[in-house]
Protein backbone atom coordinates (compact mmCIF):
# COMPACT_ATOMS: atom_id res chain seq x y z
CA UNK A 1 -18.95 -25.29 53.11
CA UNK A 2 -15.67 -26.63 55.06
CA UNK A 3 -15.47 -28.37 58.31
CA UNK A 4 -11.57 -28.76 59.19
CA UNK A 5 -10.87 -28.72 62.83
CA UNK A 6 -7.62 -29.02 64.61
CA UNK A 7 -6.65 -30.54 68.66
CA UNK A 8 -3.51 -29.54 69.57
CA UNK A 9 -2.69 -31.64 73.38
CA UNK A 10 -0.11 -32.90 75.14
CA UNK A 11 1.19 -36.60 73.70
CA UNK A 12 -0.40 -35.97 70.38
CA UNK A 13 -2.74 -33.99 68.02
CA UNK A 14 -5.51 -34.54 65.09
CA UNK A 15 -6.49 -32.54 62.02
CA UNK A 16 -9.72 -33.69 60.73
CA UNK A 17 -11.36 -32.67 57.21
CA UNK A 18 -14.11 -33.18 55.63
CA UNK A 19 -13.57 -33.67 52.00
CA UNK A 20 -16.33 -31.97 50.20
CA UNK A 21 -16.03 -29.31 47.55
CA UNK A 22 -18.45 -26.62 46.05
CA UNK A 23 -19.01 -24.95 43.11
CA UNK A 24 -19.05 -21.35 44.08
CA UNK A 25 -20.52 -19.84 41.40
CA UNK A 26 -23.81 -22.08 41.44
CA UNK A 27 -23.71 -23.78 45.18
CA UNK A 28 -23.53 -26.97 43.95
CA UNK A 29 -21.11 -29.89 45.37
CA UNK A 30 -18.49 -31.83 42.96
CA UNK A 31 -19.01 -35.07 42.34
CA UNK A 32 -15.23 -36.14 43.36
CA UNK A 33 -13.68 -34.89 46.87
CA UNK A 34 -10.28 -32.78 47.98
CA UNK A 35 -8.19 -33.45 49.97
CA UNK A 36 -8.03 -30.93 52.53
CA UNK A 37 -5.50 -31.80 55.02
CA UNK A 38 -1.95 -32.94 54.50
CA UNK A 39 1.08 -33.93 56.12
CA UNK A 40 3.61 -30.92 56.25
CA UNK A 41 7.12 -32.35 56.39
CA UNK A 42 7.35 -35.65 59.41
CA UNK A 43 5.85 -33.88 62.10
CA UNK A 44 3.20 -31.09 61.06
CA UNK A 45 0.11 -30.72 59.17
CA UNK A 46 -2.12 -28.73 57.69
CA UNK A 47 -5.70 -28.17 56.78
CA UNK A 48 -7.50 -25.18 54.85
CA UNK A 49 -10.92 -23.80 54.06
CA UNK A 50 -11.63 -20.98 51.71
CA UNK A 51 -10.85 -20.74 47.70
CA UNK A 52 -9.44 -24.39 46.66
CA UNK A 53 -6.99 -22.34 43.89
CA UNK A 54 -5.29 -20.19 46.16
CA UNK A 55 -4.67 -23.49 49.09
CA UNK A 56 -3.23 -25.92 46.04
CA UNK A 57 -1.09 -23.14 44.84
CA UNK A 58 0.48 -22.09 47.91
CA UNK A 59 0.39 -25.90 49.26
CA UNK A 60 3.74 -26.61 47.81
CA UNK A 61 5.03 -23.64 49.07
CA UNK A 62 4.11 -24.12 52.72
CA UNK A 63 5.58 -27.63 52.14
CA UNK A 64 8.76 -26.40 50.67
CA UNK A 65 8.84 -23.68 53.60
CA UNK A 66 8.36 -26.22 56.50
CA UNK A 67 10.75 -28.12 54.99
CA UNK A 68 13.40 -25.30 55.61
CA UNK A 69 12.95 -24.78 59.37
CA UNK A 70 13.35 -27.24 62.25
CA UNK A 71 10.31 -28.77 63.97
CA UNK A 72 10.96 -26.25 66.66
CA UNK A 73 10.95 -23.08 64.23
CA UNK A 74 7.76 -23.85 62.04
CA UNK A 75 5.17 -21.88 64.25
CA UNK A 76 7.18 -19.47 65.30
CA UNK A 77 8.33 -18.69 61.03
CA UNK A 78 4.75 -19.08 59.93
CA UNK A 79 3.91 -15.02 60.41
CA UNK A 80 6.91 -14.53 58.09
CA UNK A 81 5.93 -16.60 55.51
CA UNK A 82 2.12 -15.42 55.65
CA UNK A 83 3.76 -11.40 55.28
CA UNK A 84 6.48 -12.91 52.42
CA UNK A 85 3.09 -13.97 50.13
CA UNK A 86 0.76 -11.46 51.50
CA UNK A 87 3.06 -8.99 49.50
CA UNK A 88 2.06 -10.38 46.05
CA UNK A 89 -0.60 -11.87 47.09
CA UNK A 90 -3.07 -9.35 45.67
CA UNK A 91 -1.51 -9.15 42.40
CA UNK A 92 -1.23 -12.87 41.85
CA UNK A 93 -4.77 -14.24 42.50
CA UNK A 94 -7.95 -12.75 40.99
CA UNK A 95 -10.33 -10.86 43.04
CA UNK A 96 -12.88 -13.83 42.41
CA UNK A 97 -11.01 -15.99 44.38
CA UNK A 98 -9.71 -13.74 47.23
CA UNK A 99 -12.76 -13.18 47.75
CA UNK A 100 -13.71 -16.49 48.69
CA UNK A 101 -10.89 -16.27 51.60
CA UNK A 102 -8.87 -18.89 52.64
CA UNK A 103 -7.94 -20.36 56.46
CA UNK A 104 -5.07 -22.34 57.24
CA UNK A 105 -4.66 -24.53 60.47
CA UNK A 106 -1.22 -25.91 61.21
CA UNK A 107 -0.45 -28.61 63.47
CA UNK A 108 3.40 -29.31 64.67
CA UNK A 109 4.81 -32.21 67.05
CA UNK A 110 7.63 -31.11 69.37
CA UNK A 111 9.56 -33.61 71.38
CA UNK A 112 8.82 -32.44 75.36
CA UNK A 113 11.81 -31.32 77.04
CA UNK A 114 12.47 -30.34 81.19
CA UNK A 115 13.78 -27.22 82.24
CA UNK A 116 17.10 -28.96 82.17
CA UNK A 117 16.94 -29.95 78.09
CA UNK A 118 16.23 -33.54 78.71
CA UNK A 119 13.61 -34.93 76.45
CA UNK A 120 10.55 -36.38 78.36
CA UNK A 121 9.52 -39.61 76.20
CA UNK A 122 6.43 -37.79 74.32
CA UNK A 123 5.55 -34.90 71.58
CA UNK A 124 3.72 -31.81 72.64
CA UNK A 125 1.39 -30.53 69.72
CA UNK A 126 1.36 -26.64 69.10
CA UNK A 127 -1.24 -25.19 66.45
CA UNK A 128 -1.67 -21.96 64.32
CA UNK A 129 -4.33 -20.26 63.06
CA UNK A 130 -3.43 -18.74 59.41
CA UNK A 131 -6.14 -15.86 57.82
CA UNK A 132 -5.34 -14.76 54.48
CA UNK A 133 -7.07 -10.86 53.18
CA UNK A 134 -10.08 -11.42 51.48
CA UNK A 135 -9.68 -7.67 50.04
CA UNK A 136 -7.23 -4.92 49.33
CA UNK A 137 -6.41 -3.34 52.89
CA UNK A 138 -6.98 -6.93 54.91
CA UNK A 139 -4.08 -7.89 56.76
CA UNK A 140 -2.90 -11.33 57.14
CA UNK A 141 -2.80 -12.94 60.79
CA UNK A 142 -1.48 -15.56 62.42
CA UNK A 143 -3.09 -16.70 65.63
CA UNK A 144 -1.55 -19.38 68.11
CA UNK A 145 -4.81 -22.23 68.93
CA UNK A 146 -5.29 -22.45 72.27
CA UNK A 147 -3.70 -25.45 73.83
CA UNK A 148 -5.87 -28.66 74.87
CA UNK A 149 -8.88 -27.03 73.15
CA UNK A 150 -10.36 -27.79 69.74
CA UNK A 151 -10.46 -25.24 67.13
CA UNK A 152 -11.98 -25.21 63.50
CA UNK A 153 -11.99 -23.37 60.45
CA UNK A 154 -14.17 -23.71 57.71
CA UNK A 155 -16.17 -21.82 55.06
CA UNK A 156 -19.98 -20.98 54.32
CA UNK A 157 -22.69 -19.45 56.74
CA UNK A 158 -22.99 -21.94 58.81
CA UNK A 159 -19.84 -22.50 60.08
CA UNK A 160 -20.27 -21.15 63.38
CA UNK A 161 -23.18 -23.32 64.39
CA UNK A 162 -20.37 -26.24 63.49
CA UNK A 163 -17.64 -23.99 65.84
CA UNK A 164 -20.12 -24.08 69.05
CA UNK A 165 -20.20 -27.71 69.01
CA UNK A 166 -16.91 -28.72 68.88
CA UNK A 167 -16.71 -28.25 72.91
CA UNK A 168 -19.83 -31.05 72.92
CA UNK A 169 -18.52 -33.34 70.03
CA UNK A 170 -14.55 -33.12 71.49
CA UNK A 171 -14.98 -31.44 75.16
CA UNK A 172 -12.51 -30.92 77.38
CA UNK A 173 -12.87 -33.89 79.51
CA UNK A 174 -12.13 -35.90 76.15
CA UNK A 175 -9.36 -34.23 75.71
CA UNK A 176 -7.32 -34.68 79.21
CA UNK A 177 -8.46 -38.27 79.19
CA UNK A 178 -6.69 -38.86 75.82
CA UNK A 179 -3.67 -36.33 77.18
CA UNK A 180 -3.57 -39.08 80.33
CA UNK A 181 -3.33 -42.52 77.91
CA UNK A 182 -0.95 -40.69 75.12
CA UNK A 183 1.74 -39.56 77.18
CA UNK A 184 2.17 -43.26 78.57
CA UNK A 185 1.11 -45.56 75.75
CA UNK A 186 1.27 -43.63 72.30
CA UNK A 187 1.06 -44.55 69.41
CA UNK A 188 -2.24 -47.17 70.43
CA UNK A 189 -3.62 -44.09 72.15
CA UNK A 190 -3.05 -41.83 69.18
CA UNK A 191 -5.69 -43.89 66.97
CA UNK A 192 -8.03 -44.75 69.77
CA UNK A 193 -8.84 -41.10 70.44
CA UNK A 194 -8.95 -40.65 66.70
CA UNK A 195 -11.68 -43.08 66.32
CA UNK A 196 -13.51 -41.38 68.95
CA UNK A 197 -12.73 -38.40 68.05
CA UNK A 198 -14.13 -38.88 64.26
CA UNK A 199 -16.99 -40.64 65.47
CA UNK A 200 -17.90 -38.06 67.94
CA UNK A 201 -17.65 -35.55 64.58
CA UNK A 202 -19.15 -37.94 62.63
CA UNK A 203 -22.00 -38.26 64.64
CA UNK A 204 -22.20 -34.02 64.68
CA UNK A 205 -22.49 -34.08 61.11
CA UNK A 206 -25.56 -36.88 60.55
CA UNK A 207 -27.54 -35.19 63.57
CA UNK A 208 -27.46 -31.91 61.87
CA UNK A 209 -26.04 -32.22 58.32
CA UNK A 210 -25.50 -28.98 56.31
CA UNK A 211 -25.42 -28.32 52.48
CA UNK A 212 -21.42 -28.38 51.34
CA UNK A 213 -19.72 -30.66 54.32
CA UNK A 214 -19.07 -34.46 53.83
CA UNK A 215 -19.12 -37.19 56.46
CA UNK A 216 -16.37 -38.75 55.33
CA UNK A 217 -13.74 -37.07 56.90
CA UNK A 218 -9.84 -37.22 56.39
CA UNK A 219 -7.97 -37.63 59.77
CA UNK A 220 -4.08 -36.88 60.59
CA UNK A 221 -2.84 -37.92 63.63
CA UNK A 222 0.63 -36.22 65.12
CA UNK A 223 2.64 -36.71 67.67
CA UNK A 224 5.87 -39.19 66.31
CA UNK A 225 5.95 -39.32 62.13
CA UNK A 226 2.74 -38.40 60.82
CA UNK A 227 0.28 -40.48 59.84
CA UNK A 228 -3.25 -39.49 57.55
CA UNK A 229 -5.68 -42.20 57.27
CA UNK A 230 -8.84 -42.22 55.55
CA UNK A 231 -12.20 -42.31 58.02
CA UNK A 232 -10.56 -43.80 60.84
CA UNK A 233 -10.05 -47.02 58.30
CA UNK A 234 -7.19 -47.16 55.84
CA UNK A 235 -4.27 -45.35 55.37
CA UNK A 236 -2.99 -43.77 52.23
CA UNK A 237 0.19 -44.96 50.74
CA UNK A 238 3.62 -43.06 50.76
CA UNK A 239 2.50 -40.71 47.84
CA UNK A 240 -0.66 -39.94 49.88
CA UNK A 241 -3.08 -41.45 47.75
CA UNK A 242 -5.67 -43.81 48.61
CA UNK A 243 -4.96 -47.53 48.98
CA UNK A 244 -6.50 -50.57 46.59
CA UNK A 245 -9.90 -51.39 48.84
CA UNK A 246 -10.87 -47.59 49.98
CA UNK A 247 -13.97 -47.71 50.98
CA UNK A 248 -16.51 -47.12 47.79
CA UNK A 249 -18.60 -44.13 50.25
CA UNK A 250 -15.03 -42.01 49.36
CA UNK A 251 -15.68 -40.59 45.75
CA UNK A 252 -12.21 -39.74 43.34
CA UNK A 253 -10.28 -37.31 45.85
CA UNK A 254 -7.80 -34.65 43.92
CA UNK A 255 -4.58 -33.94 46.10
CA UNK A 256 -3.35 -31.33 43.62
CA UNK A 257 -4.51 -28.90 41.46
CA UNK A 258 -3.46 -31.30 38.25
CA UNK A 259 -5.54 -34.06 39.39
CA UNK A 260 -8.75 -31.59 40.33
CA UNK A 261 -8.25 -30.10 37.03
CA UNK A 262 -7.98 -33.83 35.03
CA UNK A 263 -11.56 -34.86 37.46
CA UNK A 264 -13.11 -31.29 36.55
CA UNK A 265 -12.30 -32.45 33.46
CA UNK A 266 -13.45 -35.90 33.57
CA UNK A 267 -16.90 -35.04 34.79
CA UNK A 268 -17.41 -31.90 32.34
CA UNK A 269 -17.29 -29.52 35.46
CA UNK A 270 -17.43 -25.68 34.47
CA UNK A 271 -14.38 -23.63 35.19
CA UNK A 272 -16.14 -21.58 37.92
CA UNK A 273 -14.25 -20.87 41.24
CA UNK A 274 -14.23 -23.65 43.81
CA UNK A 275 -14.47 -23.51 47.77
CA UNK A 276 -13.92 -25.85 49.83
């Protein structure tokens, strides 16, 4: 089970992951962790749920796509890019992994603008929602998040006791306040609410912990460059791997499908299917 959940607001916006993944085959979790969210180009993100092959493989893509767009074009492309792989898609992953599904959420920072062009001193945040066919006949969809409101995808069969309490753990009220403080004194008010934010999530987590989903969480905060930090504590370093001093709660994390294959590897895992 997955817990990635994404704010889009005005001044800013967080993905948060947790970093857990599962064995499908046999239900049981990895020793190591993946990385579930990362930065996509300087001002977007992006965080998935669903069959760990099919995210690392089309990872690079999405990068490489975002990459060849302007900040102001990535949403708005996204439906084309879901229909470009959607059209091999069948044919180039197994059935045992479609079937595990897979859910993107993409984050992108926009520089605010009046009606007369003139930028306005902060970002506004704009998210997707990206649903890839679990079998033949599925159609792929692309759904805007709803602005100022949290959203969250995530994988297992208890995911949408997780969904109803993301209005307690990051309400509305949370929200505008942080909307109020980023537009006039980002970045301090970026990190602030993502403490709060994480803690709030954290605390979600411990008070009703399910099988699958990790408290230690990976957070990306938008709005200017991006930044991803680890647990509201250290950053990772311009590669995105963790820094020297991590804290020792955060097992080996893979970022790619060559370093979850050399910990698989490592730790004598089986070659089943993984979900995260």
């Amino acid at each position: 089970m997955t817990w990635v959940i994404g704010v889009p607001t005005i001044g800013c916006g967080l993905l948060l992951g947790d970093i857990a993944v599962t064995d499908a085959a046999t239900g049981q979790i990895e020793p190591y962790g993946l990385m579930k969210v990362h930065p996509l180009g300087n001002r977007a993100a992006v965080g998935f749920a669903g069959s760990v092959m099919i995210a690392l493989e089309l990872l690079p893509e999405l990068q490489s796509f975002g990459a060849s767009v302007s900040e102001a074009e990535l949403l708005s492309a996204l439906p084309h890019w879901v229909a470009g792989i959607t059209r091999t898609y069948e044919s180039r992953f197994p059935p045992s992994a479609r079937a595990l599904g897979l859910a993107m959420l993409v984050l992108a920072a926009q520089e605010s603008r009046t009606d007369a062009g003139s930028l306005m001193g902060f970002s506004t945040v704009r998210g997707c929602r990206l649903t890839f066919p679990q079998t033949s006949g599925e159609r792929p969809s692309a759904v805007e998040l709803p602005h100022g409101k949290a959203a969250s995808i995530g994988s297992g069969s208890q995911q949408h006791v997780y969904a109803a309490r993301l209005d307690v753990a990051i309400g509305g009220s949370l929200i505008h306040t942080f909307e109020n403080l980023a537009i006039g004194s980002a970045p301090y008010a970026n990190f602030a609410y993502a403490k709060l934010a994480a803690l709030r999530i954290t605390e979600t987590l411990q008070a009703d912990p399910h099988h699958g989903i990790s408290e230690q969480l990976i957070i990306c905060v938008l709005g200017g460059p991006v930044r991803v930090f680890i647990d509201n504590q250290l950053p990772l370093d311009s590669d995105g791997k963790l820094q020297p001093g991590a804290p020792a709660a955060f097992p080996p994390i893979a970022h790619s499908l060559d370093e979850l294959s050399q910990l698989r590897g490592q730790h004598g895992a089986s070659h089943a299917p993984l979900i995260a």
